[in-house]
N, C-alpha and C. Protein backbone atom coordinates (compact mmCIF):
# COMPACT_ATOMS: atom_id res chain seq x y z
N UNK A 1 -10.42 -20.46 22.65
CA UNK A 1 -10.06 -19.39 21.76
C UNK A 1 -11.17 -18.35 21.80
N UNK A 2 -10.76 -17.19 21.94
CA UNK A 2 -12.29 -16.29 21.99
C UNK A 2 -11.40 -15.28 20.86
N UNK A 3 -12.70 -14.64 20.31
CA UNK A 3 -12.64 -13.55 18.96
C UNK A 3 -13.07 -12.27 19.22
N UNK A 4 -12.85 -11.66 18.64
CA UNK A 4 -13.41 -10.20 18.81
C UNK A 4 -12.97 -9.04 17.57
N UNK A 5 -14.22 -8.65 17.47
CA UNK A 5 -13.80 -7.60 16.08
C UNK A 5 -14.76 -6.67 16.56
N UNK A 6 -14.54 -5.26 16.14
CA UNK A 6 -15.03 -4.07 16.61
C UNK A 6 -14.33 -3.63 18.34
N UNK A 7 -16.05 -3.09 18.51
CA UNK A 7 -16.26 -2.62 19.72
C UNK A 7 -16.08 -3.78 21.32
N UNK A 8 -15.99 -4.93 20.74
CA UNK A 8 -16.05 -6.15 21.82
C UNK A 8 -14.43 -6.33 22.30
N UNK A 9 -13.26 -5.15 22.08
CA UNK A 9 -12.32 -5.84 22.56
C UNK A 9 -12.23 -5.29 23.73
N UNK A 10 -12.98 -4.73 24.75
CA UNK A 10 -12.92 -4.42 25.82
C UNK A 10 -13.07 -5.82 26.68
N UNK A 11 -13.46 -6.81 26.23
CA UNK A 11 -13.02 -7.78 27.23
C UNK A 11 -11.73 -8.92 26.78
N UNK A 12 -11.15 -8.42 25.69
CA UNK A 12 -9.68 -8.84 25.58
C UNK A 12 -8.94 -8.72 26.42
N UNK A 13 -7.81 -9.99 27.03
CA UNK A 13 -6.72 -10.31 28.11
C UNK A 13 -5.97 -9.25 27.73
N UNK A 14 -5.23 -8.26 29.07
CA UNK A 14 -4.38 -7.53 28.76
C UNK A 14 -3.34 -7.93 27.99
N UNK A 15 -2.79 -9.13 27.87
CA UNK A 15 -1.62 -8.99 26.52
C UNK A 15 -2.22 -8.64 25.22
N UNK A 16 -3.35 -8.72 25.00
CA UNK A 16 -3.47 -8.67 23.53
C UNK A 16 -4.17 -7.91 23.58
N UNK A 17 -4.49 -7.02 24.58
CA UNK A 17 -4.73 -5.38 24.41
C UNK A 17 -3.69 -4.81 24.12
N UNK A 18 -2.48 -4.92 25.23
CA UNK A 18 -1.62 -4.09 24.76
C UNK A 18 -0.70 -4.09 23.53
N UNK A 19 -0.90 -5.37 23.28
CA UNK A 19 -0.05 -5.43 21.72
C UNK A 19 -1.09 -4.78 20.61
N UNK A 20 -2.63 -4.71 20.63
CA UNK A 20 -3.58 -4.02 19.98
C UNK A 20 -2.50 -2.62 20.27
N UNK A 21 -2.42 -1.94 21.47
CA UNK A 21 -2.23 -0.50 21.40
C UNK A 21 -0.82 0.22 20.52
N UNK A 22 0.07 -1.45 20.83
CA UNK A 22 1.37 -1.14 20.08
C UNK A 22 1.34 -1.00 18.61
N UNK A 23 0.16 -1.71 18.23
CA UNK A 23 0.19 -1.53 16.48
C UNK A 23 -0.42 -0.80 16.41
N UNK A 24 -1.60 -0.42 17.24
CA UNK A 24 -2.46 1.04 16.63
C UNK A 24 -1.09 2.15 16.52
N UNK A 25 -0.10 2.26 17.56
CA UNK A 25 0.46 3.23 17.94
C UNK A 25 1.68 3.43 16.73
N UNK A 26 2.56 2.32 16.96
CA UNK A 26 3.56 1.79 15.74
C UNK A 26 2.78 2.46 14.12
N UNK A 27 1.44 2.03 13.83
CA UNK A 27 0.88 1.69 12.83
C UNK A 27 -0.07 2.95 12.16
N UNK A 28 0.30 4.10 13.05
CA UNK A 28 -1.23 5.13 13.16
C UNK A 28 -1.34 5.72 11.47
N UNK A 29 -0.23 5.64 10.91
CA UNK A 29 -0.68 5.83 9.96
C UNK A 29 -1.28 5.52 8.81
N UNK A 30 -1.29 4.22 8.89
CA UNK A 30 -2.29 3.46 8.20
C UNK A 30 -3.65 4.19 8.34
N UNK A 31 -3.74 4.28 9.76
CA UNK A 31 -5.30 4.45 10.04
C UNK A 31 -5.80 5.96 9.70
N UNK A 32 -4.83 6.97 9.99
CA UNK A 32 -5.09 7.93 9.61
C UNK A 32 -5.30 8.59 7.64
N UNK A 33 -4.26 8.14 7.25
CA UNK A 33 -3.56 8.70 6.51
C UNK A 33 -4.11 7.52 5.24
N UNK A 34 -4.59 6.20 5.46
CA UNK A 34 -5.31 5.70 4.44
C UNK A 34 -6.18 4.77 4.65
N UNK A 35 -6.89 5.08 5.90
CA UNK A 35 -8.17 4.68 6.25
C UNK A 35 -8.22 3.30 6.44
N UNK A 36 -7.15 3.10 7.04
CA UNK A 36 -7.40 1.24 7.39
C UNK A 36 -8.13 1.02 8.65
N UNK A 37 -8.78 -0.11 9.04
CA UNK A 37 -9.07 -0.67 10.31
C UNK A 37 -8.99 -1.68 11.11
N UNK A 38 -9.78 -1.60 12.28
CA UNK A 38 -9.37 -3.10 12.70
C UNK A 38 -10.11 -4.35 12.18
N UNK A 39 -9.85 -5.30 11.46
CA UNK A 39 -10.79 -6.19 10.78
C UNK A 39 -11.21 -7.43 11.66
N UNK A 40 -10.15 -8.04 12.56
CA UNK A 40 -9.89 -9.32 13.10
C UNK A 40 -9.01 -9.05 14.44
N UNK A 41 -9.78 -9.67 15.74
CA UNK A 41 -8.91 -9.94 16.91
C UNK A 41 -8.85 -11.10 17.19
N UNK A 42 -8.51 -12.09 17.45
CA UNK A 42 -8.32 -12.98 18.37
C UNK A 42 -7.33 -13.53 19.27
N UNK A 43 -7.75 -14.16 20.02
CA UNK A 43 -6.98 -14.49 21.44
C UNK A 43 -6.79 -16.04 21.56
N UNK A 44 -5.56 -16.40 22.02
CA UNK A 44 -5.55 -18.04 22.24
C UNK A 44 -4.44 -18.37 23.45
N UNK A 45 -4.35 -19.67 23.42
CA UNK A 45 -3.75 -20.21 24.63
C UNK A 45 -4.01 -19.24 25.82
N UNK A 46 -4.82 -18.91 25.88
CA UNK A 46 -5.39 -18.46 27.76
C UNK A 46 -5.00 -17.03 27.68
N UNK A 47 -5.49 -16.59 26.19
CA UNK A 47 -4.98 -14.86 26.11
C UNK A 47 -3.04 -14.71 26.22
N UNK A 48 -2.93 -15.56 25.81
CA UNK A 48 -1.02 -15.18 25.35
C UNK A 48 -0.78 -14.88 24.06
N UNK A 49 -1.98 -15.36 22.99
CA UNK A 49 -1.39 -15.49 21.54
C UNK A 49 -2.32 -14.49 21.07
N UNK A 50 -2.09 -13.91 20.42
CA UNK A 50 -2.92 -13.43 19.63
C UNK A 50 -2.86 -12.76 17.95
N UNK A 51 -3.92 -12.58 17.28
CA UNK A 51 -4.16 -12.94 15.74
C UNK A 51 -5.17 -11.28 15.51
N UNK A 52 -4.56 -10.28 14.83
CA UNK A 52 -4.44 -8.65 14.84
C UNK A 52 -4.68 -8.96 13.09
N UNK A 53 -5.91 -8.68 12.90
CA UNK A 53 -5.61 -7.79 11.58
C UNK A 53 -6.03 -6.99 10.20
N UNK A 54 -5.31 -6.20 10.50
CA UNK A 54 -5.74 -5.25 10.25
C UNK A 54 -6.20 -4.98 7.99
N UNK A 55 -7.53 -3.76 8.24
CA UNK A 55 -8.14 -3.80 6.92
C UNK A 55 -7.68 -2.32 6.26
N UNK A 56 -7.41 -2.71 4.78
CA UNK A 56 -7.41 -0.98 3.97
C UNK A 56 -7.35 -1.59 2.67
N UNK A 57 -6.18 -1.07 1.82
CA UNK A 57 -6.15 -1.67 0.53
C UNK A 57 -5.72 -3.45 0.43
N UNK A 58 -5.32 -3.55 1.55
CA UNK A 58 -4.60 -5.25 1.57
C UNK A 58 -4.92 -5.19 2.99
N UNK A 59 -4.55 -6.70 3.09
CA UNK A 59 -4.81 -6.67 4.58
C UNK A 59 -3.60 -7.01 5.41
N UNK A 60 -3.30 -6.85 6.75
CA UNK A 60 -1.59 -6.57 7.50
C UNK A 60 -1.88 -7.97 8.45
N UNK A 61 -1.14 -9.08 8.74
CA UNK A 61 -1.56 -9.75 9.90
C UNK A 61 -0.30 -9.96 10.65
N UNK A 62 -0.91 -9.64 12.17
CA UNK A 62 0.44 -9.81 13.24
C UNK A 62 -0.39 -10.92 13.62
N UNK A 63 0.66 -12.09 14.20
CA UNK A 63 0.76 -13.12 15.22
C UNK A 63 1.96 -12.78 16.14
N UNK A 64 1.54 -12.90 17.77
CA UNK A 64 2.35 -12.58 18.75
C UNK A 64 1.89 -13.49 19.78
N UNK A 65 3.07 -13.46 20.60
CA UNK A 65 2.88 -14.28 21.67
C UNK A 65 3.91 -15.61 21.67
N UNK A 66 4.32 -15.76 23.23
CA UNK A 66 5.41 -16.77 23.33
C UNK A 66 6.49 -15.95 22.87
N UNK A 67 6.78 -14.87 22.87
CA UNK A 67 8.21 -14.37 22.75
C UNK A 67 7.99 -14.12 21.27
N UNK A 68 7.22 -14.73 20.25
CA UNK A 68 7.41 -14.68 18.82
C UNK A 68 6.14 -13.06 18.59
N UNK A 69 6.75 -13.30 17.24
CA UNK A 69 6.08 -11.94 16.49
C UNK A 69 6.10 -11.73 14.73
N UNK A 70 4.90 -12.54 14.48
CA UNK A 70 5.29 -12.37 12.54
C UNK A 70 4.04 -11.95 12.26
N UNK A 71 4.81 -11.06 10.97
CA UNK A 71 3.68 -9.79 9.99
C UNK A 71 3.77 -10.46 9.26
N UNK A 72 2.74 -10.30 8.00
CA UNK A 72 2.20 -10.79 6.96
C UNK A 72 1.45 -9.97 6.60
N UNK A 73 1.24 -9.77 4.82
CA UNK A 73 0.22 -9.22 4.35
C UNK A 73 -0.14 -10.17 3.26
N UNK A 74 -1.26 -9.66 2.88
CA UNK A 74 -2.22 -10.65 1.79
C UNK A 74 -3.56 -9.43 1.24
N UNK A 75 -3.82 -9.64 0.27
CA UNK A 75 -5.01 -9.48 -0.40
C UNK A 75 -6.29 -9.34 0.23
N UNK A 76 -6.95 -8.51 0.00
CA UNK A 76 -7.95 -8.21 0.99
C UNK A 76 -9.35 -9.73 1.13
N UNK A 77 -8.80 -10.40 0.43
CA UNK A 77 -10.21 -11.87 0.54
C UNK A 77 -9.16 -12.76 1.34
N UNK A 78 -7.95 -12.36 2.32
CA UNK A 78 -7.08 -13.07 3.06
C UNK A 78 -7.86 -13.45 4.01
N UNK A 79 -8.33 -14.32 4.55
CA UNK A 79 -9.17 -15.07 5.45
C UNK A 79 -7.97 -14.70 6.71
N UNK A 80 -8.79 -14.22 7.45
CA UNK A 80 -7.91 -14.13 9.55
C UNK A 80 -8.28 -15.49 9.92
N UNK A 81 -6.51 -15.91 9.60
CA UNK A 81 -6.33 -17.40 9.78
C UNK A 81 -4.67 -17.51 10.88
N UNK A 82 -4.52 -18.19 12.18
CA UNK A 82 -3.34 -18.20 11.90
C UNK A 82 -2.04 -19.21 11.09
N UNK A 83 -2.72 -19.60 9.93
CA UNK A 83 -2.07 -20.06 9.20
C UNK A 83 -2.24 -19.40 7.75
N UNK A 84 -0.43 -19.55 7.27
CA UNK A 84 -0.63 -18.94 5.87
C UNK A 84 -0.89 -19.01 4.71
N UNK A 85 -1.18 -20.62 5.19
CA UNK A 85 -1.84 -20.93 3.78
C UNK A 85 -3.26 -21.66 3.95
N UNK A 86 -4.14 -21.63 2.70
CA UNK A 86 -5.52 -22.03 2.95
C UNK A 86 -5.66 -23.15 2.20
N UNK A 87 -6.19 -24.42 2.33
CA UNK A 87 -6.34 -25.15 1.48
C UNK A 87 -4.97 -25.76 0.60
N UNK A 88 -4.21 -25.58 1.20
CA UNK A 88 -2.59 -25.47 0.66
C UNK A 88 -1.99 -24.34 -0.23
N UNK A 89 -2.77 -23.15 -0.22
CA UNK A 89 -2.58 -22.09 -0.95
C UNK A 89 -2.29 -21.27 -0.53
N UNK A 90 -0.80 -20.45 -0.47
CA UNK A 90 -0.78 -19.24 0.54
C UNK A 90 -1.44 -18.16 0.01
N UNK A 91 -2.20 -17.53 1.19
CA UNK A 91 -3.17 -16.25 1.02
C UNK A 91 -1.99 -15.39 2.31
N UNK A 92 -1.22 -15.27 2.74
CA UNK A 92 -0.42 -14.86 3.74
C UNK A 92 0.75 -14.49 3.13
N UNK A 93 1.31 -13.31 3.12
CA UNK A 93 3.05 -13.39 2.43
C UNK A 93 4.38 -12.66 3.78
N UNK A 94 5.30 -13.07 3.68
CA UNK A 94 5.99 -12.82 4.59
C UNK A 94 6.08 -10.88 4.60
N UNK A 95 5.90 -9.90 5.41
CA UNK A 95 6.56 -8.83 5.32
C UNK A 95 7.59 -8.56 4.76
N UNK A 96 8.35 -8.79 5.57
CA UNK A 96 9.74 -8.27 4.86
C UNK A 96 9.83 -9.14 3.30
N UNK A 97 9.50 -9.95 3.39
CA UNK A 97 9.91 -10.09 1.85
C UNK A 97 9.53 -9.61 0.43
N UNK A 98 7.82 -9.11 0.73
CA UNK A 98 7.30 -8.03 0.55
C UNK A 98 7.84 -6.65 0.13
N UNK A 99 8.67 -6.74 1.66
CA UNK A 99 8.76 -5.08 1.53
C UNK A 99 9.96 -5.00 0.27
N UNK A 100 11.06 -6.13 -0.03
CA UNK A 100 12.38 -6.40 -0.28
C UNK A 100 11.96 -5.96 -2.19
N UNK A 101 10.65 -7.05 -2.01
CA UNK A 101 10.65 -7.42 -3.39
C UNK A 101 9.92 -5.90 -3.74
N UNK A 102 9.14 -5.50 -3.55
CA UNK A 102 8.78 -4.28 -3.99
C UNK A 102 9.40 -2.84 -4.15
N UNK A 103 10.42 -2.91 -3.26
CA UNK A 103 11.20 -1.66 -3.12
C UNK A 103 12.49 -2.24 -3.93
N UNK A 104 12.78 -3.47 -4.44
CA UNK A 104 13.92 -3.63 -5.86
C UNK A 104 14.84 -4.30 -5.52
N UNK A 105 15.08 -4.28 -3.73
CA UNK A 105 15.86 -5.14 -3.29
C UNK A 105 16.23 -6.46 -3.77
N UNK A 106 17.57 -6.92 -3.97
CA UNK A 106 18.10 -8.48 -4.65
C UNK A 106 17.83 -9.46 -3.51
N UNK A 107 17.59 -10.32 -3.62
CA UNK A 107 17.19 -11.58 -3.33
C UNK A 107 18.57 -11.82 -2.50
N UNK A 108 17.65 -12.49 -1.31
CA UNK A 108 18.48 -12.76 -0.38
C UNK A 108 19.15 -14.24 -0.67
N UNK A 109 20.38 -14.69 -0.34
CA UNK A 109 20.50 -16.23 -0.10
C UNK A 109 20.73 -16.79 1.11
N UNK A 110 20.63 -18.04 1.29
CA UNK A 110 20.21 -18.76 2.60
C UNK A 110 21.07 -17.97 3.68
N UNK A 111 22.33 -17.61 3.82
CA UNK A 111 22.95 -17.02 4.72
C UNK A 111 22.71 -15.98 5.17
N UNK A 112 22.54 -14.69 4.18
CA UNK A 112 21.63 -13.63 4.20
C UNK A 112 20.47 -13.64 5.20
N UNK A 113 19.36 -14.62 4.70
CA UNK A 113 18.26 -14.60 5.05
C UNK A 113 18.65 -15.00 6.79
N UNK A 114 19.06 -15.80 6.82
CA UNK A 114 19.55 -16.64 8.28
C UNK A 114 20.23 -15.12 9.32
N UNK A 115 20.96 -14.49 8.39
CA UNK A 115 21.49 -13.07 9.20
C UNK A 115 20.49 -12.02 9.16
N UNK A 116 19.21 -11.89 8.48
CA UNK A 116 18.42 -11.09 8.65
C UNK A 116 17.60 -11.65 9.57
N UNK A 117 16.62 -13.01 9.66
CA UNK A 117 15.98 -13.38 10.64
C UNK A 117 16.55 -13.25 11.99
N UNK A 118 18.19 -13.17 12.16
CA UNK A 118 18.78 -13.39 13.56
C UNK A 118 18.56 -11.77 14.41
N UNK A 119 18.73 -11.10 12.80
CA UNK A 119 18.87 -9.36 13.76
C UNK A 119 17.22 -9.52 14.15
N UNK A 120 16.42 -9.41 13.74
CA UNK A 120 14.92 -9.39 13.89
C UNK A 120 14.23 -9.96 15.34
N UNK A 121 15.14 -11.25 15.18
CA UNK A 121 14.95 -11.87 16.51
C UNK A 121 15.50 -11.05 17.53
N UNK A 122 16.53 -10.28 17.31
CA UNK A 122 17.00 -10.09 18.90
C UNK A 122 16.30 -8.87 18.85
N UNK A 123 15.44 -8.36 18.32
CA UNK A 123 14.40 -6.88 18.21
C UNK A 123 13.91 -7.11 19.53
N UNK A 124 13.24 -6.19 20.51
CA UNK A 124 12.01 -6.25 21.50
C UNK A 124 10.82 -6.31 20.39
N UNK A 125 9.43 -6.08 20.70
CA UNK A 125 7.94 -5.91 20.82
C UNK A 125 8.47 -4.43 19.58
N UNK A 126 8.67 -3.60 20.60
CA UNK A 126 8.58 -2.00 19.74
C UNK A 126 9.41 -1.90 18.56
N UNK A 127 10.89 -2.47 18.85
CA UNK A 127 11.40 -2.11 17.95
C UNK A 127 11.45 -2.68 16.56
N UNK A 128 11.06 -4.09 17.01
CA UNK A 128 10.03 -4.72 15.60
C UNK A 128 8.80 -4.08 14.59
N UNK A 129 8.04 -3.71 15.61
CA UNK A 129 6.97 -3.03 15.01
C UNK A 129 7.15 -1.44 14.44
N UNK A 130 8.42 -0.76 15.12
CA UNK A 130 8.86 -0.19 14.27
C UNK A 130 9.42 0.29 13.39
N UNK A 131 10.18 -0.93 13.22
CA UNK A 131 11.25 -1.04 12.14
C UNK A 131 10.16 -1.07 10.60
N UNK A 132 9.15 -2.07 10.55
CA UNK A 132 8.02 -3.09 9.99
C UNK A 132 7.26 -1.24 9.78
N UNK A 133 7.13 -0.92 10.42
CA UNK A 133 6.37 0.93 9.94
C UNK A 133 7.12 1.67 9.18
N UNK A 134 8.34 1.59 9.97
CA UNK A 134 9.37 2.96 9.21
C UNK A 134 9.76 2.29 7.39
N UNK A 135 9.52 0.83 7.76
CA UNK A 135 10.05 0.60 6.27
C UNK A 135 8.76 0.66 5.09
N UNK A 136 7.78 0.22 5.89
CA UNK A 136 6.14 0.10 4.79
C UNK A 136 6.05 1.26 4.99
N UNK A 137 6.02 2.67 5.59
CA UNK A 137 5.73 3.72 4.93
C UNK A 137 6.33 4.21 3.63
N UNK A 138 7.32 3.92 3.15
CA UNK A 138 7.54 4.64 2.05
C UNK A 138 7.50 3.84 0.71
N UNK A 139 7.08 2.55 1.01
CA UNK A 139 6.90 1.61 0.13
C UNK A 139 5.57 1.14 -0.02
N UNK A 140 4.44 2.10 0.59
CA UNK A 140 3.17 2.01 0.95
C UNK A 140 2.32 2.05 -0.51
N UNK A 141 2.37 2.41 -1.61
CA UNK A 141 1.83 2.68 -2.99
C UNK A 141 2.29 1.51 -3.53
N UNK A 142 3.48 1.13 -3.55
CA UNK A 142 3.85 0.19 -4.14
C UNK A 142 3.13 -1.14 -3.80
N UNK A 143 3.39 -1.24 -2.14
CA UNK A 143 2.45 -2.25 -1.42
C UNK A 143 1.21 -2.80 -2.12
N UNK A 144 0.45 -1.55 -1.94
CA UNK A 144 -1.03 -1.49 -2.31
C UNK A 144 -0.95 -1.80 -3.28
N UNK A 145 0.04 -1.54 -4.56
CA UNK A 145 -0.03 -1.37 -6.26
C UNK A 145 -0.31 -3.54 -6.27
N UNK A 146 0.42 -4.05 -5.47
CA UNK A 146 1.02 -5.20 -5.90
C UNK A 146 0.17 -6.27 -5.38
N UNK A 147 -0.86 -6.28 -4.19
CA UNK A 147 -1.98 -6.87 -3.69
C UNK A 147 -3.15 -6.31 -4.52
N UNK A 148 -3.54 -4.92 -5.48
CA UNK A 148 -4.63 -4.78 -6.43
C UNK A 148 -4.29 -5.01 -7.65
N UNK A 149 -3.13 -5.32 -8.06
CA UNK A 149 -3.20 -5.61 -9.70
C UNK A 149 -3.68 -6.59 -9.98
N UNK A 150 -4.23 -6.28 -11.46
CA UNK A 150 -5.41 -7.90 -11.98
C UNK A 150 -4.24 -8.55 -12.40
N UNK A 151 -2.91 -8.22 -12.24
CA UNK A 151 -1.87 -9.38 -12.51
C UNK A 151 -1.44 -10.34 -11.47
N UNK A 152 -2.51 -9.90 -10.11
CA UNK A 152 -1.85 -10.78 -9.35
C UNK A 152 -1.56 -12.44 -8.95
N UNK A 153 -2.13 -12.96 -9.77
CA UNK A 153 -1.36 -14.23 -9.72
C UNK A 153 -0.34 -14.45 -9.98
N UNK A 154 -0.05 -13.88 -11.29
CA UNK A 154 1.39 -13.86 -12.12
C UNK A 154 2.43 -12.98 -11.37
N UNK A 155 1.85 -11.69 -10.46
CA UNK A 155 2.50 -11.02 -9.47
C UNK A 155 3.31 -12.11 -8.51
N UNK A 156 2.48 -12.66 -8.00
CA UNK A 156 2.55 -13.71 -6.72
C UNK A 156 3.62 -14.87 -7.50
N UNK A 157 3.08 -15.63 -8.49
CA UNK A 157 4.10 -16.43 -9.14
C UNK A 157 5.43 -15.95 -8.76
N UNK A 158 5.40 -15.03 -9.34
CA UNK A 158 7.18 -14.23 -9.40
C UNK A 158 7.50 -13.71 -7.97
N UNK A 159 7.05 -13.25 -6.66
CA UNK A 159 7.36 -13.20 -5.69
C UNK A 159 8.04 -14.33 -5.38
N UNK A 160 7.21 -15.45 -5.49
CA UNK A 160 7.80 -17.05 -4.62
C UNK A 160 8.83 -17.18 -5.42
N UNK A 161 8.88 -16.97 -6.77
CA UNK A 161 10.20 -17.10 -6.97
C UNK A 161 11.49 -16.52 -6.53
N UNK A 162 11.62 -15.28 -6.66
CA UNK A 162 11.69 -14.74 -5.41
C UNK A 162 12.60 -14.61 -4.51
N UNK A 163 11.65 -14.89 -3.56
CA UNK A 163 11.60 -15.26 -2.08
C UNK A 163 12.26 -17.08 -2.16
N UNK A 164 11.14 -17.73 -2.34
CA UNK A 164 11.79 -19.12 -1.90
C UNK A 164 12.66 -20.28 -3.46
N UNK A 165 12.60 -19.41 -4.31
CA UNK A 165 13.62 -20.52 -5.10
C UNK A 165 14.44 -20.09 -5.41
């Protein structure tokens, strides 16, 4: 497994350069427009996998590689892990469910969810990552509102509810 944060990803395997360029590119406005950066690179299984992620008011994490591709955001003390939970505690929250619960959207049920994961899957690379932009831009305040409130435990409580019950 090799790491890299900053200036050291010039010796990152071309896959996980170029998926770096797709989220800078997909993602520019984060970086521009509210000063996020790159916090965390890493590389695994022989430079196929890799672990992106990115810093501002919360923090964004892509895992890619093997055909797969999942976002997550978390709280800026989210440890660059590729797992989502720490200690049995998730510090990782799904995107889209995120995006669902914040913008007012009703709660999906198992069939739902099963027909949203299927469209997602048949996405390419780009059109994932830009679907995942076009929708967090305008839900971007809210985002931020819901990873800094001092309510967030009780925030988070009520997400999982949610999301998974």
């Amino acid at each position: 497994m090799i790491e890299f944060v900053g200036e050291a990803v010039a010796m990152l395997g071309r896959h996980c350069q170029r998926f770096e360029d797709k989220v800078r590119s997909h993602f520019e406005f984060l970086f521009s427009e509210y000063g996020f950066g790159m916090e965390h690179l890493q590389e695994a299984s022989a430079g196929e996998r890799c672990l992106l992620v990115l810093q501002g008011q919360f923090r964004i994490k892509f895992l890619y590689g093997k055909g797969d591709l999942e976002v997550s955001v978390g709280q800026n003390d989210a440890p660059p892990s590729w797992d989502d939970k720490i200690g049995g505690v998730r510090v990782w929250l799904p995107i889209w469910g995120v995006l669902r619960y914040v913008g007012g959207e009703p709660k999906l049920n198992s069939a739902e969810r099963m027909k949203l994961g299927e469209r997602f899957a048949a996405m390419d690379t780009d059109s994932y990552l830009a679907e995942i932009a076009n929708s967090m831009r305008p839900l971007f305040s809210g985002i931020a509102k819901f990873f800094g409130s001092s309510e967030f435990p009780e925030d988070l409580r009520r997400f999982e509810q949610y999301l998974y019950a």
